[in-house]
PDB file of N, CA and C in Angstrom:
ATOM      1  N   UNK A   1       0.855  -1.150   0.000  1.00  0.00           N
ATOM      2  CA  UNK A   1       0.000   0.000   0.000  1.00  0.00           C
ATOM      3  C   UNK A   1       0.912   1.226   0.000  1.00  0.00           C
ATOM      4  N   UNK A   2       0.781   2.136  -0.738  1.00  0.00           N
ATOM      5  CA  UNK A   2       1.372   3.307  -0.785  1.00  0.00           C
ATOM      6  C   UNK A   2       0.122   4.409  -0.705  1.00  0.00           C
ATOM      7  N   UNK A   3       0.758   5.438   0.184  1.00  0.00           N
ATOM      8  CA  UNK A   3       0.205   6.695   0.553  1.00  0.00           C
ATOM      9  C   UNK A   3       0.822   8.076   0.015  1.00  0.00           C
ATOM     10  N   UNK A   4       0.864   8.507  -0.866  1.00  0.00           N
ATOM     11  CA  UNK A   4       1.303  10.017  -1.091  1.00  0.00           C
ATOM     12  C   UNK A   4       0.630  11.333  -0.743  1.00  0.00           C
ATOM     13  N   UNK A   5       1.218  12.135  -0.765  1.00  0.00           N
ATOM     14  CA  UNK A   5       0.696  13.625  -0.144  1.00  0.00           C
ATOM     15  C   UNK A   5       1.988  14.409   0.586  1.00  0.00           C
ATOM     16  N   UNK A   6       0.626  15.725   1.188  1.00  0.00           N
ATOM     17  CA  UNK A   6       2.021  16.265   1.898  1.00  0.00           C
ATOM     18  C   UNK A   6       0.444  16.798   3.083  1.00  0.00           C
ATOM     19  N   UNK A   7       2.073  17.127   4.134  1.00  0.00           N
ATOM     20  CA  UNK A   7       1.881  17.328   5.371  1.00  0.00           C
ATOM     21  C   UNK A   7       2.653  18.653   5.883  1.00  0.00           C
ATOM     22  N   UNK A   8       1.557  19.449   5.634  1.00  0.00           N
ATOM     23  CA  UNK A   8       1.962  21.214   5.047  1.00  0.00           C
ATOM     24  C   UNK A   8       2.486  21.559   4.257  1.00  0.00           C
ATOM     25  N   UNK A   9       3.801  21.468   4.855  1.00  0.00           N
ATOM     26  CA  UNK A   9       4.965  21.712   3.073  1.00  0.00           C
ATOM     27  C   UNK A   9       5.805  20.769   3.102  1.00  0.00           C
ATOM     28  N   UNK A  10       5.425  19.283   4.097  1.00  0.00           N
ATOM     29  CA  UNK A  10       6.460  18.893   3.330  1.00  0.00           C
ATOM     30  C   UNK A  10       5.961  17.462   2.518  1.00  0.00           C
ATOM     31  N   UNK A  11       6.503  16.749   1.574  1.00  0.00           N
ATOM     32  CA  UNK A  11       6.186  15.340   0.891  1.00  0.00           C
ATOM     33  C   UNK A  11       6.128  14.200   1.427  1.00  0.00           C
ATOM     34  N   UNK A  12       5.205  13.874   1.355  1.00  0.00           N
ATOM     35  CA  UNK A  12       4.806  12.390   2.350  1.00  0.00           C
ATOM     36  C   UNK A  12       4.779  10.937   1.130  1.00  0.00           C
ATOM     37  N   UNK A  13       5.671  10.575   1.162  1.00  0.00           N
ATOM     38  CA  UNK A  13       5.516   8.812   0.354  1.00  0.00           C
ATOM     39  C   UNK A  13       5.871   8.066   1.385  1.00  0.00           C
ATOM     40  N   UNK A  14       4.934   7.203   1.819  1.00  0.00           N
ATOM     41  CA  UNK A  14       4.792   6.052   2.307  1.00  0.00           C
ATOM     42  C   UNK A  14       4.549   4.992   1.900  1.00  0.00           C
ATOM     43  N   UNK A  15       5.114   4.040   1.993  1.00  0.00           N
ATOM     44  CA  UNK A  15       4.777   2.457   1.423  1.00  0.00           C
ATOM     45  C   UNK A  15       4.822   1.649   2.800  1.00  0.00           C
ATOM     46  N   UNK A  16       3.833   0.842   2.693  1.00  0.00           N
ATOM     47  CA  UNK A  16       3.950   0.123   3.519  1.00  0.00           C
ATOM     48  C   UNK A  16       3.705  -1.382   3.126  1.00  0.00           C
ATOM     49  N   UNK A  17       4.315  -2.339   3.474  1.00  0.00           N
ATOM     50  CA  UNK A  17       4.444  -3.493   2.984  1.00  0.00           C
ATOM     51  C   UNK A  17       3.829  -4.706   4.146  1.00  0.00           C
ATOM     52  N   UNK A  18       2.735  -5.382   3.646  1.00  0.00           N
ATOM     53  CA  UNK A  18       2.543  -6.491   4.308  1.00  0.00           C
ATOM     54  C   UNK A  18       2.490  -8.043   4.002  1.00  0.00           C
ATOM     55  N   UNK A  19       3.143  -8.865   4.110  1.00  0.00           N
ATOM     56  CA  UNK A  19       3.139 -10.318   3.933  1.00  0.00           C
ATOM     57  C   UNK A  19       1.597 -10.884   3.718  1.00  0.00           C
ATOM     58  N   UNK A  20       1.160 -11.807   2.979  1.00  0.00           N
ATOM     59  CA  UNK A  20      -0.145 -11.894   2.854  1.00  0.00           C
ATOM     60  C   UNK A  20      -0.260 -12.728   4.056  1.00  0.00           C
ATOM     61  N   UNK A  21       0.071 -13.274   4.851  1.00  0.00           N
ATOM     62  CA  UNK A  21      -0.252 -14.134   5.844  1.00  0.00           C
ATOM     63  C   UNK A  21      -0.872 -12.824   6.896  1.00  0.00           C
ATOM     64  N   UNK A  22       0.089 -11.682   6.984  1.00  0.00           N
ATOM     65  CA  UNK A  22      -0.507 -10.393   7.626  1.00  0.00           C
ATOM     66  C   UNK A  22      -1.695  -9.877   7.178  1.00  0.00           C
ATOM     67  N   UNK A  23      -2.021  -9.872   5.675  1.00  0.00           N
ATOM     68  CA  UNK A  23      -3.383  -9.425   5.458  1.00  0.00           C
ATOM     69  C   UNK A  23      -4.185 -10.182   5.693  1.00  0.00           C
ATOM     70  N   UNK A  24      -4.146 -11.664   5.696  1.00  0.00           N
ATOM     71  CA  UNK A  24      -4.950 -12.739   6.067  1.00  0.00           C
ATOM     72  C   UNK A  24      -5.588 -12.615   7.547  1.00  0.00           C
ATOM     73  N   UNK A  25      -4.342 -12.399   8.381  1.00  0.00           N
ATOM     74  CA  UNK A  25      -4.960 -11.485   9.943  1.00  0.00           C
ATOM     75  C   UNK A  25      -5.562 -11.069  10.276  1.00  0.00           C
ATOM     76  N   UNK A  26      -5.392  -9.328   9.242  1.00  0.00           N
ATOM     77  CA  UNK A  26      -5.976  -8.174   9.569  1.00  0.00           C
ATOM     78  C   UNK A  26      -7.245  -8.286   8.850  1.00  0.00           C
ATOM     79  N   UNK A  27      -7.309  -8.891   7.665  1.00  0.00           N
ATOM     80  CA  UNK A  27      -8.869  -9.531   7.344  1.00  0.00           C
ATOM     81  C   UNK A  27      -9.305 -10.299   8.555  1.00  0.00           C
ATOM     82  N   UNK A  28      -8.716 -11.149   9.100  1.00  0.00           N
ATOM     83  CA  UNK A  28      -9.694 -11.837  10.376  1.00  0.00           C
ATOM     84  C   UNK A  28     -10.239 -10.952  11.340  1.00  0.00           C
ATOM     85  N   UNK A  29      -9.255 -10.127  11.971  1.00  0.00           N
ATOM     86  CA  UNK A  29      -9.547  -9.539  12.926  1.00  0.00           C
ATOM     87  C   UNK A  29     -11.168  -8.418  12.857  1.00  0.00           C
ATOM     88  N   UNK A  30     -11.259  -7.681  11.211  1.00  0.00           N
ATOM     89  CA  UNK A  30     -11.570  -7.221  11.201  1.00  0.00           C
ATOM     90  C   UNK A  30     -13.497  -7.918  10.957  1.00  0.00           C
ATOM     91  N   UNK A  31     -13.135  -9.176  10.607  1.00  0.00           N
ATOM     92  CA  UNK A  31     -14.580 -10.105  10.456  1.00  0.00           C
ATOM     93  C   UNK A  31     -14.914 -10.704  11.557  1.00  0.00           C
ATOM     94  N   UNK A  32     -14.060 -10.437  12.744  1.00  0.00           N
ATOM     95  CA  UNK A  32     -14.406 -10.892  14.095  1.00  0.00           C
ATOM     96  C   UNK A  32     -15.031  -9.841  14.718  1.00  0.00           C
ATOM     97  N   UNK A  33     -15.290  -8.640  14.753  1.00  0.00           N
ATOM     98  CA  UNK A  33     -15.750  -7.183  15.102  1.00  0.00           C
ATOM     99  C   UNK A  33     -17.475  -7.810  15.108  1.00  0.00           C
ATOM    100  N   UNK A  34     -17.835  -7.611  16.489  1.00  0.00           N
ATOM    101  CA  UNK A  34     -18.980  -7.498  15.940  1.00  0.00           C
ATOM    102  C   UNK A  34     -20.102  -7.023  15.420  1.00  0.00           C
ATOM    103  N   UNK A  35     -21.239  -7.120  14.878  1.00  0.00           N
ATOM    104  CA  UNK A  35     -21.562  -5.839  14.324  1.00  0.00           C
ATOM    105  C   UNK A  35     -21.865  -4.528  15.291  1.00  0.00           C
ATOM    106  N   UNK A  36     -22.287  -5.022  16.553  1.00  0.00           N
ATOM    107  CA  UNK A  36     -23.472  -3.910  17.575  1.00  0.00           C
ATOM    108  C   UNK A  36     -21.520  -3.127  17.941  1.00  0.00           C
ATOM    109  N   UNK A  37     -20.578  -3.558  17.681  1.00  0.00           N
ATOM    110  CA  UNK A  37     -19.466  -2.776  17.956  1.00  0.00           C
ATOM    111  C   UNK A  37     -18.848  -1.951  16.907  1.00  0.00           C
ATOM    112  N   UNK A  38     -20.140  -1.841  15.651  1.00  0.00           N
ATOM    113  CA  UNK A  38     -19.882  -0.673  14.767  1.00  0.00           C
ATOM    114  C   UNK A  38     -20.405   0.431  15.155  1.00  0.00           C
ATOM    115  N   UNK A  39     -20.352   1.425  15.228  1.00  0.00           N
ATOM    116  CA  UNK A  39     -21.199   2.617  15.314  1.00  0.00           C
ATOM    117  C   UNK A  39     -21.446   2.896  13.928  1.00  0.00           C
ATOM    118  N   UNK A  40     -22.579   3.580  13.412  1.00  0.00           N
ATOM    119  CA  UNK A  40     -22.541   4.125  12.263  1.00  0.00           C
ATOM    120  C   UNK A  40     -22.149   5.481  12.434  1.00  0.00           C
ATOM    121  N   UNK A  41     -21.496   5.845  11.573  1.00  0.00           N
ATOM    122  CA  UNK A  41     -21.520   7.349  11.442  1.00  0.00           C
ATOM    123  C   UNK A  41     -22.644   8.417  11.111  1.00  0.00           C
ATOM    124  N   UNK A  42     -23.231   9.183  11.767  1.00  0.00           N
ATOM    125  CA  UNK A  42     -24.072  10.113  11.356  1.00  0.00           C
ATOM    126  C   UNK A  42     -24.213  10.349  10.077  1.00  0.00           C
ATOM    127  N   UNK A  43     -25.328  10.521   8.991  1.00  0.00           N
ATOM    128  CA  UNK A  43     -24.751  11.186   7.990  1.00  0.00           C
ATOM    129  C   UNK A  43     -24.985  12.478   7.598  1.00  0.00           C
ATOM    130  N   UNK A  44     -23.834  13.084   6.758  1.00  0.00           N
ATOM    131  CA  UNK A  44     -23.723  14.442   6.324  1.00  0.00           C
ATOM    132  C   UNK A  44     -25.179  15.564   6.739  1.00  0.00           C
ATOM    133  N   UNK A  45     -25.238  16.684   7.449  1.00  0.00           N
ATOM    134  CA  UNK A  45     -26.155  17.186   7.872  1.00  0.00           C
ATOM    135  C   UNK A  45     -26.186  18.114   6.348  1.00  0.00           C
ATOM    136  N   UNK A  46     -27.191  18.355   5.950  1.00  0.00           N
ATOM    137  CA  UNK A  46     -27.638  19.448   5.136  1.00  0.00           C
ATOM    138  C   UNK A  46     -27.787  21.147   5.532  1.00  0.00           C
ATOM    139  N   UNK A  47     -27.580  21.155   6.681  1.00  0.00           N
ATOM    140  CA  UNK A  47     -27.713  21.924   7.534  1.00  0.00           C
ATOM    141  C   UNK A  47     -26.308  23.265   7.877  1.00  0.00           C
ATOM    142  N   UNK A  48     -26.236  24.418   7.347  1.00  0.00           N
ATOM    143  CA  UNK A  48     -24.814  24.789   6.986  1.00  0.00           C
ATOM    144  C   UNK A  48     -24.062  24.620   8.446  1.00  0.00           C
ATOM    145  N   UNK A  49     -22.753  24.464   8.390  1.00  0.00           N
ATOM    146  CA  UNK A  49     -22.479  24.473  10.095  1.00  0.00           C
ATOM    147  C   UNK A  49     -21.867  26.393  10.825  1.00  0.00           C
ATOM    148  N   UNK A  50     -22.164  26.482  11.720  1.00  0.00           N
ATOM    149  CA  UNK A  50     -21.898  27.188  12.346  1.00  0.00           C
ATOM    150  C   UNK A  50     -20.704  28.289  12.257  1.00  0.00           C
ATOM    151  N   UNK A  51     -19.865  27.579  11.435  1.00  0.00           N
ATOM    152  CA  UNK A  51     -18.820  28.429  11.144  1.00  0.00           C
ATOM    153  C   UNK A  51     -18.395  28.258   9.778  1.00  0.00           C
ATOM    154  N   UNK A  52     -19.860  27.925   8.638  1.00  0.00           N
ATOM    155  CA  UNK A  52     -19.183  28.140   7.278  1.00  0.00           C
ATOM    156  C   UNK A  52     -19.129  29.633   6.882  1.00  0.00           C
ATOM    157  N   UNK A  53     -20.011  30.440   7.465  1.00  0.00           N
ATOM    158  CA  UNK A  53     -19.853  32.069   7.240  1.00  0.00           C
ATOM    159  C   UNK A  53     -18.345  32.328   7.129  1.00  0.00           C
ATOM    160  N   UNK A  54     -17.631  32.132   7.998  1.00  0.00           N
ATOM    161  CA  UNK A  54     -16.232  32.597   8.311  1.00  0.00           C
ATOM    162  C   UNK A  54     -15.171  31.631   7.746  1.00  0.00           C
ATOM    163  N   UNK A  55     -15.270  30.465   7.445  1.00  0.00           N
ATOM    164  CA  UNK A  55     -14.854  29.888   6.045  1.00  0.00           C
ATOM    165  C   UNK A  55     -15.096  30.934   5.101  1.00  0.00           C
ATOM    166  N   UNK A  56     -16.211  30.848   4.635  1.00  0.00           N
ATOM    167  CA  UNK A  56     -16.247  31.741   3.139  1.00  0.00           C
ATOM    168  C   UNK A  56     -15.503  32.731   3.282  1.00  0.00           C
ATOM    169  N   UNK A  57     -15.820  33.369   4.273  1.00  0.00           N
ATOM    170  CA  UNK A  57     -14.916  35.002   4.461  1.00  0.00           C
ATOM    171  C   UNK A  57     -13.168  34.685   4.328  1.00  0.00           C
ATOM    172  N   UNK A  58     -12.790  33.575   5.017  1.00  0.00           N
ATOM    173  CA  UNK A  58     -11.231  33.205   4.930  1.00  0.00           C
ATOM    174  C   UNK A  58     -11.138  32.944   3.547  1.00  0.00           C
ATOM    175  N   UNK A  59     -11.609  32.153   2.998  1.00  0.00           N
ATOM    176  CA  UNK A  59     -11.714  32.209   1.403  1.00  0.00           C
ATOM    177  C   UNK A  59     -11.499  33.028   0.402  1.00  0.00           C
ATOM    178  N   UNK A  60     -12.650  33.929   0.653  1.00  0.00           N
ATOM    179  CA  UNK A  60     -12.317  35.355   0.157  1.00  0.00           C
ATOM    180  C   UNK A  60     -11.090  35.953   0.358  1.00  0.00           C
ATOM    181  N   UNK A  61     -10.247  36.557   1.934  1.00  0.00           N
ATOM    182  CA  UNK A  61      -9.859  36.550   1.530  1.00  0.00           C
ATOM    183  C   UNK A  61      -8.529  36.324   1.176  1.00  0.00           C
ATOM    184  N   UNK A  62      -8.760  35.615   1.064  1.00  0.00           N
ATOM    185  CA  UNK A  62      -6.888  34.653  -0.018  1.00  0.00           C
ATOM    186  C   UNK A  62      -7.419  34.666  -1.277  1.00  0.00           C
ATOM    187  N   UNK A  63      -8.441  34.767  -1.606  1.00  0.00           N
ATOM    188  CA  UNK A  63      -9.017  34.826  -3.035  1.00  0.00           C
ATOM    189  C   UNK A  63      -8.564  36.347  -3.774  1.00  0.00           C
ATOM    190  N   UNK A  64      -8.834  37.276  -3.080  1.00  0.00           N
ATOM    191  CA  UNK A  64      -9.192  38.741  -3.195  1.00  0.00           C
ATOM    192  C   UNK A  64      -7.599  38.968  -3.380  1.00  0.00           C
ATOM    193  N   UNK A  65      -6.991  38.678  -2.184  1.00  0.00           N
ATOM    194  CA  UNK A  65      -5.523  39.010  -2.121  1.00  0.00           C
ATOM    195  C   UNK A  65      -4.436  38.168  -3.300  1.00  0.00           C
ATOM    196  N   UNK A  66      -4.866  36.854  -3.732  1.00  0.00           N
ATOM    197  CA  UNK A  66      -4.118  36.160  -4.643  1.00  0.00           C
ATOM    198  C   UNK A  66      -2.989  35.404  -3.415  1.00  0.00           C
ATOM    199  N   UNK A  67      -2.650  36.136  -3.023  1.00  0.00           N
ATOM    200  CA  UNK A  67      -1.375  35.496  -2.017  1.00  0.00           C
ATOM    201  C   UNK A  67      -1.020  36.779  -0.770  1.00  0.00           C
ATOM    202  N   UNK A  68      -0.804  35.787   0.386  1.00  0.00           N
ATOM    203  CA  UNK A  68      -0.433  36.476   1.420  1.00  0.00           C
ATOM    204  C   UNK A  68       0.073  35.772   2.340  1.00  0.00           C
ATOM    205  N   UNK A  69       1.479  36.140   2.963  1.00  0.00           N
ATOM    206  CA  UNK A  69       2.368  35.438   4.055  1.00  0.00           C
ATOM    207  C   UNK A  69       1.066  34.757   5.062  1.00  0.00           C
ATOM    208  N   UNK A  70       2.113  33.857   5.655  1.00  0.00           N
ATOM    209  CA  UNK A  70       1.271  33.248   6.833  1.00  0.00           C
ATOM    210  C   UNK A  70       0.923  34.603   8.056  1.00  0.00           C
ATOM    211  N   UNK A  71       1.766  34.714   8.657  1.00  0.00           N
ATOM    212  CA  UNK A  71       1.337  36.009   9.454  1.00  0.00           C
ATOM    213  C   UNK A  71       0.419  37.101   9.299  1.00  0.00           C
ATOM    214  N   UNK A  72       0.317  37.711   7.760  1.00  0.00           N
ATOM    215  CA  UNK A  72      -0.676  38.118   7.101  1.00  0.00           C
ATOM    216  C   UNK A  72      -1.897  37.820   7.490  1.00  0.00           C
ATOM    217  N   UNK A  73      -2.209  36.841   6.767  1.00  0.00           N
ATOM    218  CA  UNK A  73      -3.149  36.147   6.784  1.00  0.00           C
ATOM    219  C   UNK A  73      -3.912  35.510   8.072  1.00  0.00           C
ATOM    220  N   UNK A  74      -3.108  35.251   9.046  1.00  0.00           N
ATOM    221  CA  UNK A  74      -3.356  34.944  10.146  1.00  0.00           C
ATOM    222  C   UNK A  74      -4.065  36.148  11.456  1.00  0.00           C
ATOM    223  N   UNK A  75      -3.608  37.352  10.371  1.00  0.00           N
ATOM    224  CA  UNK A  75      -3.973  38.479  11.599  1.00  0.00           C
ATOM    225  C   UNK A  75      -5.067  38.415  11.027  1.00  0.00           C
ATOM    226  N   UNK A  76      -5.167  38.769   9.500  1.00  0.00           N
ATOM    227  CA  UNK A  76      -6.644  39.140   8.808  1.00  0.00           C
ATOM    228  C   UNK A  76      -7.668  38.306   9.572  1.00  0.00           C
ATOM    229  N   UNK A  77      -7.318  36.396   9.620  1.00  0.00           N
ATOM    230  CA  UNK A  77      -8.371  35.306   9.951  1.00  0.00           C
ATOM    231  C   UNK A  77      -8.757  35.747  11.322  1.00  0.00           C
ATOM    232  N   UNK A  78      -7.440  36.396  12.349  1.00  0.00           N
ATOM    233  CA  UNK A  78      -8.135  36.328  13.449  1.00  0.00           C
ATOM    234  C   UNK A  78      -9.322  37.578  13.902  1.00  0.00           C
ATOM    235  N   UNK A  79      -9.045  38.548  12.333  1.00  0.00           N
ATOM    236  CA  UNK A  79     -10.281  39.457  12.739  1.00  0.00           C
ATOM    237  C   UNK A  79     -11.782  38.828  12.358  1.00  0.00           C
ATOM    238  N   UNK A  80     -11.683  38.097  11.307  1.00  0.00           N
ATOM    239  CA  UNK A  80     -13.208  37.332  10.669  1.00  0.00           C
ATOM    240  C   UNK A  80     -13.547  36.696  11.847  1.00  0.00           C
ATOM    241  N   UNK A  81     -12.268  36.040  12.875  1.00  0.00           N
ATOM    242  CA  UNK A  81     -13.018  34.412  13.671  1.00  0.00           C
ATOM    243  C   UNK A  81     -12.902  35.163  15.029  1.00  0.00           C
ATOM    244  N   UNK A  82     -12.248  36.066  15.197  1.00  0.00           N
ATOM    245  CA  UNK A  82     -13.040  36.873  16.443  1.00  0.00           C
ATOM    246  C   UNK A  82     -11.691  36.266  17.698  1.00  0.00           C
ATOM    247  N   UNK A  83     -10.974  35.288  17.523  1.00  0.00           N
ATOM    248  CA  UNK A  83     -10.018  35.581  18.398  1.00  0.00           C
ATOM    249  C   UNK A  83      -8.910  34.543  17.981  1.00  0.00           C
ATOM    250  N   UNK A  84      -7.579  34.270  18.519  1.00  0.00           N
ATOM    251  CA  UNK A  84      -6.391  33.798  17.510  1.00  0.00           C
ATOM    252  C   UNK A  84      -6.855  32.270  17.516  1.00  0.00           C
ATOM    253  N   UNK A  85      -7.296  31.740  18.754  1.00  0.00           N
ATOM    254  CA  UNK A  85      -7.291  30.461  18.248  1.00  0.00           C
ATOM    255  C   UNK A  85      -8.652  29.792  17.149  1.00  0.00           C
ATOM    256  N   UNK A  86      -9.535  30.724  17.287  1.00  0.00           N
ATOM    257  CA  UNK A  86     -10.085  30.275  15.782  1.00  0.00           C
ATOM    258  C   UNK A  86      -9.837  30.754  14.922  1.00  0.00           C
ATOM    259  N   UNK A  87      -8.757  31.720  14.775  1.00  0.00           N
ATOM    260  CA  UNK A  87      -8.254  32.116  13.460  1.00  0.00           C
ATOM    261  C   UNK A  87      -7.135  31.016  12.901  1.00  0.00           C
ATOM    262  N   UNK A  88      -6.437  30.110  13.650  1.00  0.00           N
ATOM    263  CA  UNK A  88      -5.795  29.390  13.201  1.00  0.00           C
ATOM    264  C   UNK A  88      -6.211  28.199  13.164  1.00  0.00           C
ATOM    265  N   UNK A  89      -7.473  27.941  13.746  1.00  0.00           N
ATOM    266  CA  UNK A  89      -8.292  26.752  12.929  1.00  0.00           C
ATOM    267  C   UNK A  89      -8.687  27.334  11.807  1.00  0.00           C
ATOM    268  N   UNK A  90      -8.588  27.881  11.281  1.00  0.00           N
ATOM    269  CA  UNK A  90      -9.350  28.613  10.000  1.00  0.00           C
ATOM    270  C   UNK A  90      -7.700  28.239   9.097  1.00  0.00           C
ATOM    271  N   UNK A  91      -6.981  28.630   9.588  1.00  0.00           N
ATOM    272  CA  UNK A  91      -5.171  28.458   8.708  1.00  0.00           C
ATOM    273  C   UNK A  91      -5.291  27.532   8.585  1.00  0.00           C
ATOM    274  N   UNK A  92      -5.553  26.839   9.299  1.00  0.00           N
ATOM    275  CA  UNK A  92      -5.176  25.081   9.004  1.00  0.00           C
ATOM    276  C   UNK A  92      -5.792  24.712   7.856  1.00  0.00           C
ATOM    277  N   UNK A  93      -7.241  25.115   8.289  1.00  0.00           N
ATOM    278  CA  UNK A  93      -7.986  24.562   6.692  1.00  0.00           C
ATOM    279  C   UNK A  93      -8.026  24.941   5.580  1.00  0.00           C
ATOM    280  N   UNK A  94      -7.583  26.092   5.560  1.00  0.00           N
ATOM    281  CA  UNK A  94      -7.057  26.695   4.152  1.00  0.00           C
ATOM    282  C   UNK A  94      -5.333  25.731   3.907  1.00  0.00           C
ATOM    283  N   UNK A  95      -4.659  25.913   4.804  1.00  0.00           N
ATOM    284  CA  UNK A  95      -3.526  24.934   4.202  1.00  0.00           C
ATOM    285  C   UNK A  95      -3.689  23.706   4.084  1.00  0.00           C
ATOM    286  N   UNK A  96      -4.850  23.029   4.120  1.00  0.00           N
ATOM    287  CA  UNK A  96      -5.111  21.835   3.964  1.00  0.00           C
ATOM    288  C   UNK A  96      -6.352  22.004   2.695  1.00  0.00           C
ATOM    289  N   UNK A  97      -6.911  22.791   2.189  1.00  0.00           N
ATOM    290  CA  UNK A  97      -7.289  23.077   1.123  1.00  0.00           C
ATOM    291  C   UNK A  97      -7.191  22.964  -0.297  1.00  0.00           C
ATOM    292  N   UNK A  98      -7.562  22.402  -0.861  1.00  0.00           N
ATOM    293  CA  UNK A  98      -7.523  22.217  -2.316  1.00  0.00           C
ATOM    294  C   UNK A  98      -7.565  23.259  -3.100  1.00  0.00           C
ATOM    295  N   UNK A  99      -8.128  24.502  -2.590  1.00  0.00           N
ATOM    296  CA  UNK A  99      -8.198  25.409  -3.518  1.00  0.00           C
ATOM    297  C   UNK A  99      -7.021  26.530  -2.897  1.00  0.00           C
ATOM    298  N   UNK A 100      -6.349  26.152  -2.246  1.00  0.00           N
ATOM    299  CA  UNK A 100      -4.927  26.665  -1.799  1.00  0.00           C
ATOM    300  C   UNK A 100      -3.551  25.910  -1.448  1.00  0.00           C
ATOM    301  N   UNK A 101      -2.382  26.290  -2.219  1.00  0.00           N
ATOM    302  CA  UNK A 101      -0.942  26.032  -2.220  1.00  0.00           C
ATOM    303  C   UNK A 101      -0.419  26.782  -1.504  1.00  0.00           C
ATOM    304  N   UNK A 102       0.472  26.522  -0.366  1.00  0.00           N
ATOM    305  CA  UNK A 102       1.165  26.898   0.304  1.00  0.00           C
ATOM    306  C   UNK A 102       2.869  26.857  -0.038  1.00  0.00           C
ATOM    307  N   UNK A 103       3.450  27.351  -0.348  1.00  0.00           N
ATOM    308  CA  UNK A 103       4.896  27.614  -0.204  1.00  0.00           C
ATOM    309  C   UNK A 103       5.778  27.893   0.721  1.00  0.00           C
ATOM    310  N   UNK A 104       7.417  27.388   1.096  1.00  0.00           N
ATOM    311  CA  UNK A 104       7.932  28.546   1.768  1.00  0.00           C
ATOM    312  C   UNK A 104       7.962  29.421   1.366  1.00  0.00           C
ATOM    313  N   UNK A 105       8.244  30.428   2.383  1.00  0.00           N
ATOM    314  CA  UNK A 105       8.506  31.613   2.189  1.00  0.00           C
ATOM    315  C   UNK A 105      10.191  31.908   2.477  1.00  0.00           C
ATOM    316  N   UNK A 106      10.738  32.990   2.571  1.00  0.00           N
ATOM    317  CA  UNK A 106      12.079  33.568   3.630  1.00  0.00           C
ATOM    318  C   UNK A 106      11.869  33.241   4.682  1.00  0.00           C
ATOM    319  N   UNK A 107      10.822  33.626   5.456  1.00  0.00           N
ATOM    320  CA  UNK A 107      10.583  33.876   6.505  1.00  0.00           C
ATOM    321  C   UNK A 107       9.238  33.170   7.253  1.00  0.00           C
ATOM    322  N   UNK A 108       7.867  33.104   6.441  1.00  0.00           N
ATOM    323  CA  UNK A 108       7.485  32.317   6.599  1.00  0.00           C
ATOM    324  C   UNK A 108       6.501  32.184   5.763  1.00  0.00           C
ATOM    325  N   UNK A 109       5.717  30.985   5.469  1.00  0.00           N
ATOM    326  CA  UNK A 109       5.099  30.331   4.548  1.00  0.00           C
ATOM    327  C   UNK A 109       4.490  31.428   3.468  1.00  0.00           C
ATOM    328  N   UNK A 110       4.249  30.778   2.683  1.00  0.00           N
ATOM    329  CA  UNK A 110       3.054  31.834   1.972  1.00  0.00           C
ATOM    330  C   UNK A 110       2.056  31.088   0.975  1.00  0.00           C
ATOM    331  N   UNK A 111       0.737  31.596   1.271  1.00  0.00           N
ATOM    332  CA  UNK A 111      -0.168  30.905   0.931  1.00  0.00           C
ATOM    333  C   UNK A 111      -0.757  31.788  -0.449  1.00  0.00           C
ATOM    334  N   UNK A 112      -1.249  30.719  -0.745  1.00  0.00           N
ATOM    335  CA  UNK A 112      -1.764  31.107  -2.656  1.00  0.00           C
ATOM    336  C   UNK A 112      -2.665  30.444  -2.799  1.00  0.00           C
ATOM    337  N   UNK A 113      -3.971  31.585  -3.534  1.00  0.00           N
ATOM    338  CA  UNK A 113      -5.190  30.905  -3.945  1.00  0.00           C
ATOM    339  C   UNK A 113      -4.991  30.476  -5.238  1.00  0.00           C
ATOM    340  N   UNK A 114      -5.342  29.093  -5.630  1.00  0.00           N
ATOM    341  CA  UNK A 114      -5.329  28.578  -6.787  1.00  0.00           C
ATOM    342  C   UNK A 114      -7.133  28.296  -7.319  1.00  0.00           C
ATOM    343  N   UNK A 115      -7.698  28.465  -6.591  1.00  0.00           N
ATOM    344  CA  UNK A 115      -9.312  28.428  -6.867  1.00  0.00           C
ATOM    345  C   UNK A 115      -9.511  27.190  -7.348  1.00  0.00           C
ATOM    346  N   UNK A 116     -11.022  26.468  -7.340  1.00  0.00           N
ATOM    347  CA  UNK A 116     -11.489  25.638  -7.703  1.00  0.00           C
ATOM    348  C   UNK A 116     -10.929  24.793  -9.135  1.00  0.00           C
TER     349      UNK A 116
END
């Protein structure tokens, strides 16, 4: 099994290798589970959540700006989310974003809207 990606800025390849006698296992183990020890997962609420307003607004703007340092950006988020530590839950998900590339910077990162 191989895993690629990255993990902020940096490149993640993983391989991981198992003997089939090991998958033979981890297939058992996992047909021994019983069912009442599944939980289902809820599904997807239709319902917007609570803090997509201020998503969109972080969106915007890195959208508006094209690109702006991490620090930048981080002061702007913490005025939309009202104080630092939800402004940097808000960083995170933009650097974990598809519709944003992150780079180094000199000094420090810099983020770029690449849009949909």
């Amino acid at each position: 099994m191989r895993i690629r990606g990255q993990i902020g800025a940096w490149p993640v390849d993983l391989t991981i290798e198992l003997a089939p006698e090991e998958w033979a296992q981890l297939g058992r183990r996992l047909d021994s589970v019983p069912a009442e020890a599944v939980v289902p997962t809820p599904a997807a609420s239709t319902t917007p959540r609570q803090d997509d307003g201020q998503w969109a607004a972080a969106r915007d703007v890195l959208r508006k700006a094209g690109q702006l340092s991490g620090p930048q950006l981080l002061e702007q988020l913490e005025g939309i989310a009202g104080n630092v530590a939800a402004g940097k839950r808000l960083l995170v998900r933009l650097r974990h974003s598809s519709e944003v590339k992150v780079q180094s910077g000199a000094d420090a990162p810099v983020y770029h809207w690449v849009g949909e």
